[in-house]
C-alpha atoms as a PDB file:
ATOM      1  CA  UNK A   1     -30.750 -62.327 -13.427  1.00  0.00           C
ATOM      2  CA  UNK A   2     -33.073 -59.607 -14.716  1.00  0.00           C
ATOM      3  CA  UNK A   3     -36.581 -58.603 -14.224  1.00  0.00           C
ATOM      4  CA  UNK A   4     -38.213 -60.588 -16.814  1.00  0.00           C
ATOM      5  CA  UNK A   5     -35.945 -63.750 -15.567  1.00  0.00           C
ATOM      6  CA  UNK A   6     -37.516 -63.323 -12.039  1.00  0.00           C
ATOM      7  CA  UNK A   7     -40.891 -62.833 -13.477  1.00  0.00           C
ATOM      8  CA  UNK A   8     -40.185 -65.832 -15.095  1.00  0.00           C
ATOM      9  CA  UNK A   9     -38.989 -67.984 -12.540  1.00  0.00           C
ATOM     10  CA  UNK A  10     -41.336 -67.118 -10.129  1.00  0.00           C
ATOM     11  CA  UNK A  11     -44.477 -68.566 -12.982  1.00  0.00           C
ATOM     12  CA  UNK A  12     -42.391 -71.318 -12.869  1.00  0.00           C
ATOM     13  CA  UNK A  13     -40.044 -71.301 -16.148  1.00  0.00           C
ATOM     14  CA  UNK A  14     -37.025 -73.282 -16.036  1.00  0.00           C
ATOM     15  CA  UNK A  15     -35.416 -71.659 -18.820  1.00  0.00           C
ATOM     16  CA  UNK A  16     -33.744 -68.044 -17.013  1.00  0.00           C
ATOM     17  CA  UNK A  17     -31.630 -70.997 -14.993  1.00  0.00           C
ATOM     18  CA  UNK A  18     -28.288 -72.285 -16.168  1.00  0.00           C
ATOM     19  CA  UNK A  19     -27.179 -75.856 -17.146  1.00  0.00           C
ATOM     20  CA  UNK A  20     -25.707 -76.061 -13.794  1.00  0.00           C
ATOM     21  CA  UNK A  21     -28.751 -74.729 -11.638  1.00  0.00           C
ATOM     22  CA  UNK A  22     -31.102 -76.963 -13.633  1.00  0.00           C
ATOM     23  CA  UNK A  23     -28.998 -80.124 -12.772  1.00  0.00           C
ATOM     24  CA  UNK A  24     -28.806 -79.493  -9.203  1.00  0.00           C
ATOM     25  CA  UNK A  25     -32.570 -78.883  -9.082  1.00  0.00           C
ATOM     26  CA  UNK A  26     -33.334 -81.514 -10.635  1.00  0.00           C
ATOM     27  CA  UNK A  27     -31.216 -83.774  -8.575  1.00  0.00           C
ATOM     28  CA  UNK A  28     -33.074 -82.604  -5.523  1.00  0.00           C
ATOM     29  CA  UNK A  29     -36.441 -83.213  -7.039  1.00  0.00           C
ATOM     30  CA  UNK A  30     -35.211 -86.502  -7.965  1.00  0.00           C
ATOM     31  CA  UNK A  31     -34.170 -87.180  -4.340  1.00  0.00           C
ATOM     32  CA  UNK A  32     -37.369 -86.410  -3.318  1.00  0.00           C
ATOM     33  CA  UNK A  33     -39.558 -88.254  -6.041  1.00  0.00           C
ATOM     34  CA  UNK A  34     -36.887 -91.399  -4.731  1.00  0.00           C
ATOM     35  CA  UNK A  35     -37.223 -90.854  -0.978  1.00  0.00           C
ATOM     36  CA  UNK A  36     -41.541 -89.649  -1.112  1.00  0.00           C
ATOM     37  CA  UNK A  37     -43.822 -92.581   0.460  1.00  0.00           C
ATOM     38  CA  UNK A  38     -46.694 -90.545  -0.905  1.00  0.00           C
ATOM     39  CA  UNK A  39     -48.510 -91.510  -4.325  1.00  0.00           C
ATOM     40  CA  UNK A  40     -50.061 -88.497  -4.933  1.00  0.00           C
ATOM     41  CA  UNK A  41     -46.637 -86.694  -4.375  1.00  0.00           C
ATOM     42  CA  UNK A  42     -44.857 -89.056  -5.951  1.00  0.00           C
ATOM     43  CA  UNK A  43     -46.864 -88.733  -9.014  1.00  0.00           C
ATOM     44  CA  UNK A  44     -46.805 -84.604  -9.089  1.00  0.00           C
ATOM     45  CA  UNK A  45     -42.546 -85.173  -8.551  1.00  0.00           C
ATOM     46  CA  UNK A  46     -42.271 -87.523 -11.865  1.00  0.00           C
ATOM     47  CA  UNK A  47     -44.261 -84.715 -13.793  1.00  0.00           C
ATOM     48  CA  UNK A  48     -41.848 -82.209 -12.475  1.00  0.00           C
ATOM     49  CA  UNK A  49     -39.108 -84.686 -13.519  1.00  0.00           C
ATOM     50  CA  UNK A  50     -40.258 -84.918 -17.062  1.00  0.00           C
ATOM     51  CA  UNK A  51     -40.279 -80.961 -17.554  1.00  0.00           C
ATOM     52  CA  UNK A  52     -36.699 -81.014 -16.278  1.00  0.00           C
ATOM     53  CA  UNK A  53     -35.990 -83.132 -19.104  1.00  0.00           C
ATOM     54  CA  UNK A  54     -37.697 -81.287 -21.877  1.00  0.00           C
ATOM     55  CA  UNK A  55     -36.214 -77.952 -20.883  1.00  0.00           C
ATOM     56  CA  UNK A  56     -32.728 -80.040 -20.952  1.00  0.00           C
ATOM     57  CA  UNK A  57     -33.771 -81.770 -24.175  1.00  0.00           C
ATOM     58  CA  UNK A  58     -34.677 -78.621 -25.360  1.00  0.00           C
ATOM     59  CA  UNK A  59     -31.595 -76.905 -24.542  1.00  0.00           C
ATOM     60  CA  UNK A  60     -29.407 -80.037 -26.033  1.00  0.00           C
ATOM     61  CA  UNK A  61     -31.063 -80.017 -29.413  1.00  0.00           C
ATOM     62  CA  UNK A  62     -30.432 -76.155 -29.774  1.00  0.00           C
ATOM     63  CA  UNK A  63     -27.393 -76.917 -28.628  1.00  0.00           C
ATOM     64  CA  UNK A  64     -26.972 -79.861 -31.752  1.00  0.00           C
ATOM     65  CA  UNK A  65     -28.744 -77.098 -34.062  1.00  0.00           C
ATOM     66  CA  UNK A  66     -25.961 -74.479 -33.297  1.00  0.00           C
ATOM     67  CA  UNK A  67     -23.013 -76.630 -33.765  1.00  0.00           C
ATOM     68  CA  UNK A  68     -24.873 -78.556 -37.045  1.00  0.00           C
ATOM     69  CA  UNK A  69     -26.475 -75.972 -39.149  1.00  0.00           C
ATOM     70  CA  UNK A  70     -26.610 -78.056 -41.953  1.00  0.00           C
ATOM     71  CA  UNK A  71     -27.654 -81.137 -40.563  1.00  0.00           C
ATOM     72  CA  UNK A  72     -30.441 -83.298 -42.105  1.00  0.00           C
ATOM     73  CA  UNK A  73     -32.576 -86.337 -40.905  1.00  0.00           C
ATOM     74  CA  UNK A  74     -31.826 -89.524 -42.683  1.00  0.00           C
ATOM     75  CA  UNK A  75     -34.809 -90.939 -44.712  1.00  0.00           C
ATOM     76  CA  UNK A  76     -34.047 -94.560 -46.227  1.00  0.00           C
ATOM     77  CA  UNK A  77     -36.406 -95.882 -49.086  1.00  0.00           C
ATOM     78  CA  UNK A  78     -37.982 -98.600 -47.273  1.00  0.00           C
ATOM     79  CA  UNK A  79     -38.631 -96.161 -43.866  1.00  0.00           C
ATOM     80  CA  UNK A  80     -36.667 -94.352 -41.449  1.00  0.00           C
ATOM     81  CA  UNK A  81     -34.245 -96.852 -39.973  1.00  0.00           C
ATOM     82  CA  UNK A  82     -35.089 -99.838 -41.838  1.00  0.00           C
ATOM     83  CA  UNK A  83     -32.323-101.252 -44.081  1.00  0.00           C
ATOM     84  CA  UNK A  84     -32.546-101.022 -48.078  1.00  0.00           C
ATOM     85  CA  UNK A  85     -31.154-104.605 -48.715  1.00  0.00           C
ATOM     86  CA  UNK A  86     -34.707-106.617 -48.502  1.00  0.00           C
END
């Protein structure tokens, strides 16, 4: 972990950690949004929930974008998911 990545983690980035760090963490966050009897914690835990899963949504669609350079979203005639046989 460099400088920057320290800089980083300290503002609170979740990116300089790896797939396996950013599980863990946010199995122990979700242990804690679980087991809290608070409200107003509870509330601040499910917000740090959902960044967890952006950065790992984030990371997953890269992911998808590196492996499927090509790919394309599918756009029917009648919408995006809607069948063409009205």
């Amino acid at each position: 972990m460099g400088i920057f990545d320290s800089i980083a983690r300290g503002l609170g980035s979740l990116r300089p950690l790896s797939d396996t760090e950013l599980e863990d963490e946010r199995e122990a966050v979700r242990q804690r949004y679980v087991s809290s009897g608070d409200v107003d914690e509870a509330s601040k835990l499910y917000d740090e929930l959902h960044r967890y899963d952006g950065e790992m949504t984030r990371r997953a669609n890269e992911a998808y974008e590196r492996e499927n350079p090509d790919a394309t979203t599918r756009h029917r005639e009648h919408g995006w998911y809607l069948p063409n046989d009205d």
